[in-house]
PDB file of N, CA and C in Angstrom:
ATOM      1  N   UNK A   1     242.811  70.629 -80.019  1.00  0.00           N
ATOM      2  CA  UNK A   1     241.554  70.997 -79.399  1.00  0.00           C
ATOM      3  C   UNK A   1     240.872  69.763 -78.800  1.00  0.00           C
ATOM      4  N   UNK A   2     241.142  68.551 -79.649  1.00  0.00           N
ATOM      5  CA  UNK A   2     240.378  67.161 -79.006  1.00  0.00           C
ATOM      6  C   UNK A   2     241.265  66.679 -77.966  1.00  0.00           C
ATOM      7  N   UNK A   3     242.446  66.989 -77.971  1.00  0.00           N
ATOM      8  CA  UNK A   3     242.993  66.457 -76.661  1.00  0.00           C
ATOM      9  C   UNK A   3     242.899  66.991 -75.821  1.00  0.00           C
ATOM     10  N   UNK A   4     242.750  68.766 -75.482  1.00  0.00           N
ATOM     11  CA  UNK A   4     242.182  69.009 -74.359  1.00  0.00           C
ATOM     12  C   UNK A   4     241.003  68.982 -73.818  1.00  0.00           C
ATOM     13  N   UNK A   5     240.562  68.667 -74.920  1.00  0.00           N
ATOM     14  CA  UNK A   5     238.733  68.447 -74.220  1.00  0.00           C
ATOM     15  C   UNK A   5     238.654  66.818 -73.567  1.00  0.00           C
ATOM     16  N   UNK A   6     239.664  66.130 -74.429  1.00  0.00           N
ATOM     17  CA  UNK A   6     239.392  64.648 -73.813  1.00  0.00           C
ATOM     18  C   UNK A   6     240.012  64.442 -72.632  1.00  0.00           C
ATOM     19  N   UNK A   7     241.356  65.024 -72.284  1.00  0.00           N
ATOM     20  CA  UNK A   7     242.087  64.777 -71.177  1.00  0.00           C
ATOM     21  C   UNK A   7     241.749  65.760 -69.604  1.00  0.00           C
ATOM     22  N   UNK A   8     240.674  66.665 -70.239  1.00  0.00           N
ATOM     23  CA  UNK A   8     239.987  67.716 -69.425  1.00  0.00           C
ATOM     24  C   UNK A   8     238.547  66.746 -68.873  1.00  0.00           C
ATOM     25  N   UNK A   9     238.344  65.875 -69.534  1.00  0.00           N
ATOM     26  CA  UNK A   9     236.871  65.209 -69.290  1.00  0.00           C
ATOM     27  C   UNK A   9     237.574  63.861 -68.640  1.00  0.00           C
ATOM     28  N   UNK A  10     238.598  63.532 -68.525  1.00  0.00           N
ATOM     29  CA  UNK A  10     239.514  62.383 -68.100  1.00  0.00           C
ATOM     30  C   UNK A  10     239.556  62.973 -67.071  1.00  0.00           C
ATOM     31  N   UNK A  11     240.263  63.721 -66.594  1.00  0.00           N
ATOM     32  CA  UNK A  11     240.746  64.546 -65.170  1.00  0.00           C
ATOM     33  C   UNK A  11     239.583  65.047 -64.582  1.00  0.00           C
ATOM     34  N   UNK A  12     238.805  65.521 -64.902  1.00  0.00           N
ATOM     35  CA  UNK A  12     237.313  65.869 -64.273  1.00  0.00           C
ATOM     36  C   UNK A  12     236.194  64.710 -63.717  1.00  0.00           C
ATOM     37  N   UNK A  13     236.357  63.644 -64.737  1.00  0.00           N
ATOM     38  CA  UNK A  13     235.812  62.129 -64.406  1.00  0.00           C
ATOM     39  C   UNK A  13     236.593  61.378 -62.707  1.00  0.00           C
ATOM     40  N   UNK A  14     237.484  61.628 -62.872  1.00  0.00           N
ATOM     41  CA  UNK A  14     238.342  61.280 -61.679  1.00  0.00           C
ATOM     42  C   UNK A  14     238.081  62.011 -60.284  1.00  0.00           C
ATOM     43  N   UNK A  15     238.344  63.453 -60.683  1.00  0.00           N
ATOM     44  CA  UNK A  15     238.103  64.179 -59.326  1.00  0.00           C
ATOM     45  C   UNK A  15     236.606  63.982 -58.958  1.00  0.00           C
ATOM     46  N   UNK A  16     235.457  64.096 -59.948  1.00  0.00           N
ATOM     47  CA  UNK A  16     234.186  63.795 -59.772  1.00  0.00           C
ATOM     48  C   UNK A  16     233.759  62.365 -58.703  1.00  0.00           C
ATOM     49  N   UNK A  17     234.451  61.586 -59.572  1.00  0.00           N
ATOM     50  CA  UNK A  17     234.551  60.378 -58.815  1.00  0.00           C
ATOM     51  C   UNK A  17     234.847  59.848 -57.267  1.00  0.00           C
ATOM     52  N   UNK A  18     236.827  60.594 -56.839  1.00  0.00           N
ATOM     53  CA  UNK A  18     236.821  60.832 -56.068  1.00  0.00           C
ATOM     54  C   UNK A  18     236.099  61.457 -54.955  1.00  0.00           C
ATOM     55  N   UNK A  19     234.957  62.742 -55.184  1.00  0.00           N
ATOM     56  CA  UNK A  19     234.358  63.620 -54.613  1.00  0.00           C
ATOM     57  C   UNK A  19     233.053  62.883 -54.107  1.00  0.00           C
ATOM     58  N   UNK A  20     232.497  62.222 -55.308  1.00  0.00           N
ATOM     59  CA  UNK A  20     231.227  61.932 -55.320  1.00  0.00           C
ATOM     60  C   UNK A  20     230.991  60.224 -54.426  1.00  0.00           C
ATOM     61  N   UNK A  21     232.212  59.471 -54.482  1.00  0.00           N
ATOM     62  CA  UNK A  21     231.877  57.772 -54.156  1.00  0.00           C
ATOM     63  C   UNK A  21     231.629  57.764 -52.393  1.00  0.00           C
ATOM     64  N   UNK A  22     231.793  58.139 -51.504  1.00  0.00           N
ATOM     65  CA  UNK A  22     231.777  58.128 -50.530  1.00  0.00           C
ATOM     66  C   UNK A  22     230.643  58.268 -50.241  1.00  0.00           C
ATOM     67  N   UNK A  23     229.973  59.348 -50.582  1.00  0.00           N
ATOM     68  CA  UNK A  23     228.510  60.072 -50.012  1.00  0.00           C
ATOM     69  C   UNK A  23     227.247  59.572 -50.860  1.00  0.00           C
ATOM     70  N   UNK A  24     227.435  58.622 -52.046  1.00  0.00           N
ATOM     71  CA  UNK A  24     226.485  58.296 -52.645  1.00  0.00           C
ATOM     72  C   UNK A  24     225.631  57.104 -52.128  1.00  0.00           C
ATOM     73  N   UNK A  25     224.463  57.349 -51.546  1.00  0.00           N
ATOM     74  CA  UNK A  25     223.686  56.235 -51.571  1.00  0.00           C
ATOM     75  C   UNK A  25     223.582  54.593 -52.857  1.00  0.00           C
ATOM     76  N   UNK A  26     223.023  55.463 -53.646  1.00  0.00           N
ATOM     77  CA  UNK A  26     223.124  54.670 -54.533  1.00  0.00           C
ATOM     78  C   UNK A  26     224.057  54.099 -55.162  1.00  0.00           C
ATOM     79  N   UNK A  27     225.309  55.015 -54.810  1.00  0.00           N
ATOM     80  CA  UNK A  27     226.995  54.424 -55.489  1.00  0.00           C
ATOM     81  C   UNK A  27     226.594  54.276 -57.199  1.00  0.00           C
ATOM     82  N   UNK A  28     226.227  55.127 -57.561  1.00  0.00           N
ATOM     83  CA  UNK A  28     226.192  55.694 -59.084  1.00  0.00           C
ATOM     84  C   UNK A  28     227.489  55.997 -59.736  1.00  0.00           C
ATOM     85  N   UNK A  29     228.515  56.542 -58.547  1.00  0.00           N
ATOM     86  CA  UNK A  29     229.906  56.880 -58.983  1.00  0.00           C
ATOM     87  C   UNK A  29     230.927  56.419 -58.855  1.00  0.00           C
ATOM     88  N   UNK A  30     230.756  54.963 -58.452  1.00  0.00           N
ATOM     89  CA  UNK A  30     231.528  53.445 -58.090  1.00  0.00           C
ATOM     90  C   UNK A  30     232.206  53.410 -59.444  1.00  0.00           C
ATOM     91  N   UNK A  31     231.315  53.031 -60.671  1.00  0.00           N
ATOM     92  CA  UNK A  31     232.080  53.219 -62.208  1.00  0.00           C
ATOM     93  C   UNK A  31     232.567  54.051 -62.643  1.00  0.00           C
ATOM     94  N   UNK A  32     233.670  54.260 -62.682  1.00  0.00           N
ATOM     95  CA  UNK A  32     234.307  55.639 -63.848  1.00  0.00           C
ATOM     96  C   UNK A  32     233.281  55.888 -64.688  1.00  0.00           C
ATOM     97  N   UNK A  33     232.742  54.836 -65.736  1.00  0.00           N
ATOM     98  CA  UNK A  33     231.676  55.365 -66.967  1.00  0.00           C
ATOM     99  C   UNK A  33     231.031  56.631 -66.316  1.00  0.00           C
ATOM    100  N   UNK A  34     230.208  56.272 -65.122  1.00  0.00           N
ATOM    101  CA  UNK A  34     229.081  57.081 -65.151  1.00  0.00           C
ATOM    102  C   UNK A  34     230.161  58.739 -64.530  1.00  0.00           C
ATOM    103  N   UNK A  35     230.983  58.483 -64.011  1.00  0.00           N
ATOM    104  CA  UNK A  35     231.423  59.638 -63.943  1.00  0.00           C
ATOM    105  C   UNK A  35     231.672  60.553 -65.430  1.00  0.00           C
ATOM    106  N   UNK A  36     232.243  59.766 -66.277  1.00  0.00           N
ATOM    107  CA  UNK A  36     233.083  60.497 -67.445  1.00  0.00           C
ATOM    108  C   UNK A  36     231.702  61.085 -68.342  1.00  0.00           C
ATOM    109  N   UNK A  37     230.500  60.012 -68.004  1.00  0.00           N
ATOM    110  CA  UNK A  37     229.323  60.201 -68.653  1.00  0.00           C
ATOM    111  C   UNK A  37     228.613  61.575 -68.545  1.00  0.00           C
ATOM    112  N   UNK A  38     228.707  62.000 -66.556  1.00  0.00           N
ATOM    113  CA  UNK A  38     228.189  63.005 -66.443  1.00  0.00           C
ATOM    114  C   UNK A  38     229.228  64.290 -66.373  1.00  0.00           C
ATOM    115  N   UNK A  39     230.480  63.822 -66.700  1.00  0.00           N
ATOM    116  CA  UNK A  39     231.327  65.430 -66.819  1.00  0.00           C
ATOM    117  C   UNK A  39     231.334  65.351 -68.525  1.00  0.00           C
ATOM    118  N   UNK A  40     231.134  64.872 -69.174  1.00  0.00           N
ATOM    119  CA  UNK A  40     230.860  64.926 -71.009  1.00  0.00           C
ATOM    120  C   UNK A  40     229.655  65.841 -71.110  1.00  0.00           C
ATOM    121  N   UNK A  41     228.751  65.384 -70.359  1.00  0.00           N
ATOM    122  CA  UNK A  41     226.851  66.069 -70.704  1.00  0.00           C
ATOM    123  C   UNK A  41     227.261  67.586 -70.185  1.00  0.00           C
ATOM    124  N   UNK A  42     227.818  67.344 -69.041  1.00  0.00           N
ATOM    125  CA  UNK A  42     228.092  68.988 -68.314  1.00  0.00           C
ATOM    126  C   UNK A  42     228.908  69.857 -68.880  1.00  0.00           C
ATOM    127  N   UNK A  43     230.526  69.561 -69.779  1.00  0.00           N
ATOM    128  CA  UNK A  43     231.040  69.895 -70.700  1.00  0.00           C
ATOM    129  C   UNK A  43     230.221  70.098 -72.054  1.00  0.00           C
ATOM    130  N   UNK A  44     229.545  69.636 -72.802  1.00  0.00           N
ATOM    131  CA  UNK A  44     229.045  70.188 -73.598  1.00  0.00           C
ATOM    132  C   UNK A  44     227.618  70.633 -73.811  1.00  0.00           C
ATOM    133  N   UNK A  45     227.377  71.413 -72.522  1.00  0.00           N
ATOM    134  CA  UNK A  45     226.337  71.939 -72.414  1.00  0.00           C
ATOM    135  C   UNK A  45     225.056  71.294 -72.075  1.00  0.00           C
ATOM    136  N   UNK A  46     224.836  70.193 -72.654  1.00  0.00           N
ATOM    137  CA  UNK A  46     223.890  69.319 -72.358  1.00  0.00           C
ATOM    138  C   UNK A  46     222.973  69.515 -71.513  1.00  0.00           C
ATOM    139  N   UNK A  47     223.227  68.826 -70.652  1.00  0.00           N
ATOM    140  CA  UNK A  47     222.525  69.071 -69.135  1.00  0.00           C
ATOM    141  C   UNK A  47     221.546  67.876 -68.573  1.00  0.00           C
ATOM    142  N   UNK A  48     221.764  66.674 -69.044  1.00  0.00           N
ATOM    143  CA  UNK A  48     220.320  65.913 -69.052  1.00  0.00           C
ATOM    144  C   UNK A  48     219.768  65.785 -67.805  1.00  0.00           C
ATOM    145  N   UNK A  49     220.317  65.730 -66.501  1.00  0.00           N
ATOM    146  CA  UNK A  49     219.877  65.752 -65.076  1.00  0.00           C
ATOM    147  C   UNK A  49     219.697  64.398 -64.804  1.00  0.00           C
ATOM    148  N   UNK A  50     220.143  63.193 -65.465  1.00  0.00           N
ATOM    149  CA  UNK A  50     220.087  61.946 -65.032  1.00  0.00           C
ATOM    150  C   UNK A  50     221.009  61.133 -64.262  1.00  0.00           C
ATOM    151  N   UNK A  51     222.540  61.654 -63.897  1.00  0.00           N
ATOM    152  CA  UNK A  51     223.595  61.710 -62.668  1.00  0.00           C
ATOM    153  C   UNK A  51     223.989  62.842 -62.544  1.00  0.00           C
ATOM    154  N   UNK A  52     223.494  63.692 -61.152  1.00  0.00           N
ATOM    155  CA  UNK A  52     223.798  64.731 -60.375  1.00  0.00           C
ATOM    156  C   UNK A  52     224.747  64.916 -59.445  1.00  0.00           C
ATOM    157  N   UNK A  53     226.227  65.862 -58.779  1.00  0.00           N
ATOM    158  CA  UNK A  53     226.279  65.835 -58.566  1.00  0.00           C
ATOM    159  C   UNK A  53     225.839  65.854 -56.372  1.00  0.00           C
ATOM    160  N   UNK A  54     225.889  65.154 -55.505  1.00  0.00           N
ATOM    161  CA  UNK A  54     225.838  65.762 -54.581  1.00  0.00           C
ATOM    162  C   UNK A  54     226.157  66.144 -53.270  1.00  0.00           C
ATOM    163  N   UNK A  55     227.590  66.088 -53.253  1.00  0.00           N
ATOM    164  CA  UNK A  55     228.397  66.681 -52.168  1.00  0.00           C
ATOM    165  C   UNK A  55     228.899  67.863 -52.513  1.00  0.00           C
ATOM    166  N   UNK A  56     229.102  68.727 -52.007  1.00  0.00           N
ATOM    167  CA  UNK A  56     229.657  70.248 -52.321  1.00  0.00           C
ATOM    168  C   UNK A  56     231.044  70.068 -53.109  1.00  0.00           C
ATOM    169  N   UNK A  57     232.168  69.303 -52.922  1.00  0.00           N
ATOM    170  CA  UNK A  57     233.067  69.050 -54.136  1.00  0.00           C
ATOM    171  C   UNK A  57     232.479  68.884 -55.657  1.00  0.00           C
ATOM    172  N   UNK A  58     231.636  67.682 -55.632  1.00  0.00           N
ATOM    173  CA  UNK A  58     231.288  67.158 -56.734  1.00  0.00           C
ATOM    174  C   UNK A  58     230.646  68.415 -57.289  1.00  0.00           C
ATOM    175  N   UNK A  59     229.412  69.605 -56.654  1.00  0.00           N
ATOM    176  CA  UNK A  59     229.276  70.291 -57.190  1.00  0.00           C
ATOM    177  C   UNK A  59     230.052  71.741 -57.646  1.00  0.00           C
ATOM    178  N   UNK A  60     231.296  71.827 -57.101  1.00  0.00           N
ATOM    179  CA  UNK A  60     232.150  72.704 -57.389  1.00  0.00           C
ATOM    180  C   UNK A  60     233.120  72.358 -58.600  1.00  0.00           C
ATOM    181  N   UNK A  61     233.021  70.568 -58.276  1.00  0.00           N
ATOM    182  CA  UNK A  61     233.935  70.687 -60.102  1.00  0.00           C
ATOM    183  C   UNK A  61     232.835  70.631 -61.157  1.00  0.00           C
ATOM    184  N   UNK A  62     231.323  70.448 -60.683  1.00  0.00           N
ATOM    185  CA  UNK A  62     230.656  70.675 -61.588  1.00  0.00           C
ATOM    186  C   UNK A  62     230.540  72.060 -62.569  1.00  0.00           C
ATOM    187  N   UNK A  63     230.754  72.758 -61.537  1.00  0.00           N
ATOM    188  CA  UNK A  63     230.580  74.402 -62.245  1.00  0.00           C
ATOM    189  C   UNK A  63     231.445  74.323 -62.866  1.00  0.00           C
ATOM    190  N   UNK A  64     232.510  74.375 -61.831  1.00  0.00           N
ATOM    191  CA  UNK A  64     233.876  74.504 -62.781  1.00  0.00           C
ATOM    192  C   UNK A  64     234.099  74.062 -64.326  1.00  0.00           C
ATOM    193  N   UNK A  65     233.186  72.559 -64.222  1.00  0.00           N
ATOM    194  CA  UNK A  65     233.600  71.801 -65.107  1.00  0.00           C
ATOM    195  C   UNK A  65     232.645  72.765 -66.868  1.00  0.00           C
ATOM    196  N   UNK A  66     231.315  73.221 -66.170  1.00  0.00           N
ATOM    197  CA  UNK A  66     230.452  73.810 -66.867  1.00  0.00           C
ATOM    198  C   UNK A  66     231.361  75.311 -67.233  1.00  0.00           C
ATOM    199  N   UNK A  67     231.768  75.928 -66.634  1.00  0.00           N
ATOM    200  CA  UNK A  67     232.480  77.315 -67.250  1.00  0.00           C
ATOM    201  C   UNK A  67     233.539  76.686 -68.194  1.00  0.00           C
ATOM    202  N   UNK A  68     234.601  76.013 -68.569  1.00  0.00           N
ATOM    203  CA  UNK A  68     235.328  74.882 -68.889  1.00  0.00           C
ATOM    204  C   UNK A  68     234.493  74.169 -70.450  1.00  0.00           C
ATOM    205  N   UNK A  69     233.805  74.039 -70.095  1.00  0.00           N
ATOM    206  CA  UNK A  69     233.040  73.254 -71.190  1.00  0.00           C
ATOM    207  C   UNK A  69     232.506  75.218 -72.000  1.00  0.00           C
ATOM    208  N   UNK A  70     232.100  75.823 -71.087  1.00  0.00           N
ATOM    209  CA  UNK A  70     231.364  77.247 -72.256  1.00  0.00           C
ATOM    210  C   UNK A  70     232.910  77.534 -72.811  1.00  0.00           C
ATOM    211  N   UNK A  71     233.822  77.844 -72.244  1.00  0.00           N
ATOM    212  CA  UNK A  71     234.934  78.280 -72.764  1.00  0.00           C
ATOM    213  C   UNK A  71     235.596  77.672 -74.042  1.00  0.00           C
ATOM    214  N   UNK A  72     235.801  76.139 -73.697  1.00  0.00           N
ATOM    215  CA  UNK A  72     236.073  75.282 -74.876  1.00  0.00           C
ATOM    216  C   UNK A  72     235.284  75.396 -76.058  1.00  0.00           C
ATOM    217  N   UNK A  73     233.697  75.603 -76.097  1.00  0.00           N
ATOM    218  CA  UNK A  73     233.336  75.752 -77.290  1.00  0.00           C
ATOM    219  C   UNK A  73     232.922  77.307 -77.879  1.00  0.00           C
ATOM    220  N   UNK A  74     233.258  77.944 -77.152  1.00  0.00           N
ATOM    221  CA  UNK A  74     233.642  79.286 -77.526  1.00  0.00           C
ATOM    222  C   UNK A  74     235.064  79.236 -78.088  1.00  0.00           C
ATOM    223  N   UNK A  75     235.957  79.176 -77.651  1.00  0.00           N
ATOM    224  CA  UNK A  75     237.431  78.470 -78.245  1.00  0.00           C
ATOM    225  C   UNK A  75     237.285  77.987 -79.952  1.00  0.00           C
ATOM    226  N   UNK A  76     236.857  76.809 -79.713  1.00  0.00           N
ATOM    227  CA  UNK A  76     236.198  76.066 -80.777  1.00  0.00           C
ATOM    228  C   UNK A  76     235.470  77.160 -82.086  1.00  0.00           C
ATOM    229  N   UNK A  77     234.498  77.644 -81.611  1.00  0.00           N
ATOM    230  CA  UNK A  77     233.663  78.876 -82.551  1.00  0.00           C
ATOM    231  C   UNK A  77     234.706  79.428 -83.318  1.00  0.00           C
ATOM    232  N   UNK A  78     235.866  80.070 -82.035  1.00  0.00           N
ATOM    233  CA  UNK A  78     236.592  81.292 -82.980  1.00  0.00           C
ATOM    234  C   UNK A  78     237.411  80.626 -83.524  1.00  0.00           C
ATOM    235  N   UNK A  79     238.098  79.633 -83.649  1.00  0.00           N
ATOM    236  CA  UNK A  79     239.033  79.012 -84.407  1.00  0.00           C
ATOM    237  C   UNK A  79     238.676  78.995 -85.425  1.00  0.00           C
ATOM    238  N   UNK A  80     237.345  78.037 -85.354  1.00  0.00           N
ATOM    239  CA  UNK A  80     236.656  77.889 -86.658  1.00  0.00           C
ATOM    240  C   UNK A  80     236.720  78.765 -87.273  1.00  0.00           C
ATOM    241  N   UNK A  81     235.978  80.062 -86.721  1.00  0.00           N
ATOM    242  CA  UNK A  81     235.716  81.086 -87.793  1.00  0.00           C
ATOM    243  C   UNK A  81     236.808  81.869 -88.610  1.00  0.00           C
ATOM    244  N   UNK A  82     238.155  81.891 -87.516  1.00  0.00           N
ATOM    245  CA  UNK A  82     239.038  82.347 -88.049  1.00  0.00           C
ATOM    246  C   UNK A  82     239.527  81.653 -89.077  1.00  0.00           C
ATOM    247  N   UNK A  83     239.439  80.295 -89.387  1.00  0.00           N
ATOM    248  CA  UNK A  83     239.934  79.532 -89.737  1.00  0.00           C
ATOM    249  C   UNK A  83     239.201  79.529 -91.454  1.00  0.00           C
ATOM    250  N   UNK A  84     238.050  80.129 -91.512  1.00  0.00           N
ATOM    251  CA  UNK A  84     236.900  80.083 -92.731  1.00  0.00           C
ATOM    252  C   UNK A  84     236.860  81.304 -93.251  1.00  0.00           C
ATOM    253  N   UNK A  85     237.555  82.128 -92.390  1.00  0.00           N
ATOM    254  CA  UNK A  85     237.684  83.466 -92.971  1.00  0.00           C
ATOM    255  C   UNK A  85     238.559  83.855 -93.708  1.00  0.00           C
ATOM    256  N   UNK A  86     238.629  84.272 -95.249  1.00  0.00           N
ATOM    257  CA  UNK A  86     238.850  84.415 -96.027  1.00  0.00           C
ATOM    258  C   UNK A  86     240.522  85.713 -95.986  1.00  0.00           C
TER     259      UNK A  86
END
């Protein structure tokens, strides 16, 4: 379960990156960190709004990345539970 969430937030950091470095004024998405930073917050629901995507890619793997992240910890839930259930 931790390796697909980590290698899912690896691969999402990248395409983000790719999507996002060109069109950024500020070049916020020059560092991998801040990419991996803001597909982690968007994967687990988070949301803090402090790196946004904003070219229409960046915001399409955003969703993506957000349905992806609900799924995984829905995933997560039922394992668990199955897993505690007697």
């Amino acid at each position: 379960m931790s390796i697909l969430f980590v290698s899912s937030a690896l691969l999402s950091a990248y395409a983000m990156q790719v999507f996002e470095r060109k069109r950024q004024s500020d070049k916020i998405y020059i560092q991998y960190w801040n990419s991996l930073w803001c597909i982690i917050v968007t994967m687990a629901t988070v949301g803090y709004g402090d790196i946004v995507p904003k070219t229409a890619g960046g915001r399409i793997i955003g969703i993506l990345v957000m349905i992806w992240g609900i799924f995984l910890a829905s995933y997560f839930t039922v394992t668990l539970t199955n897993y505690l259930t007697f």
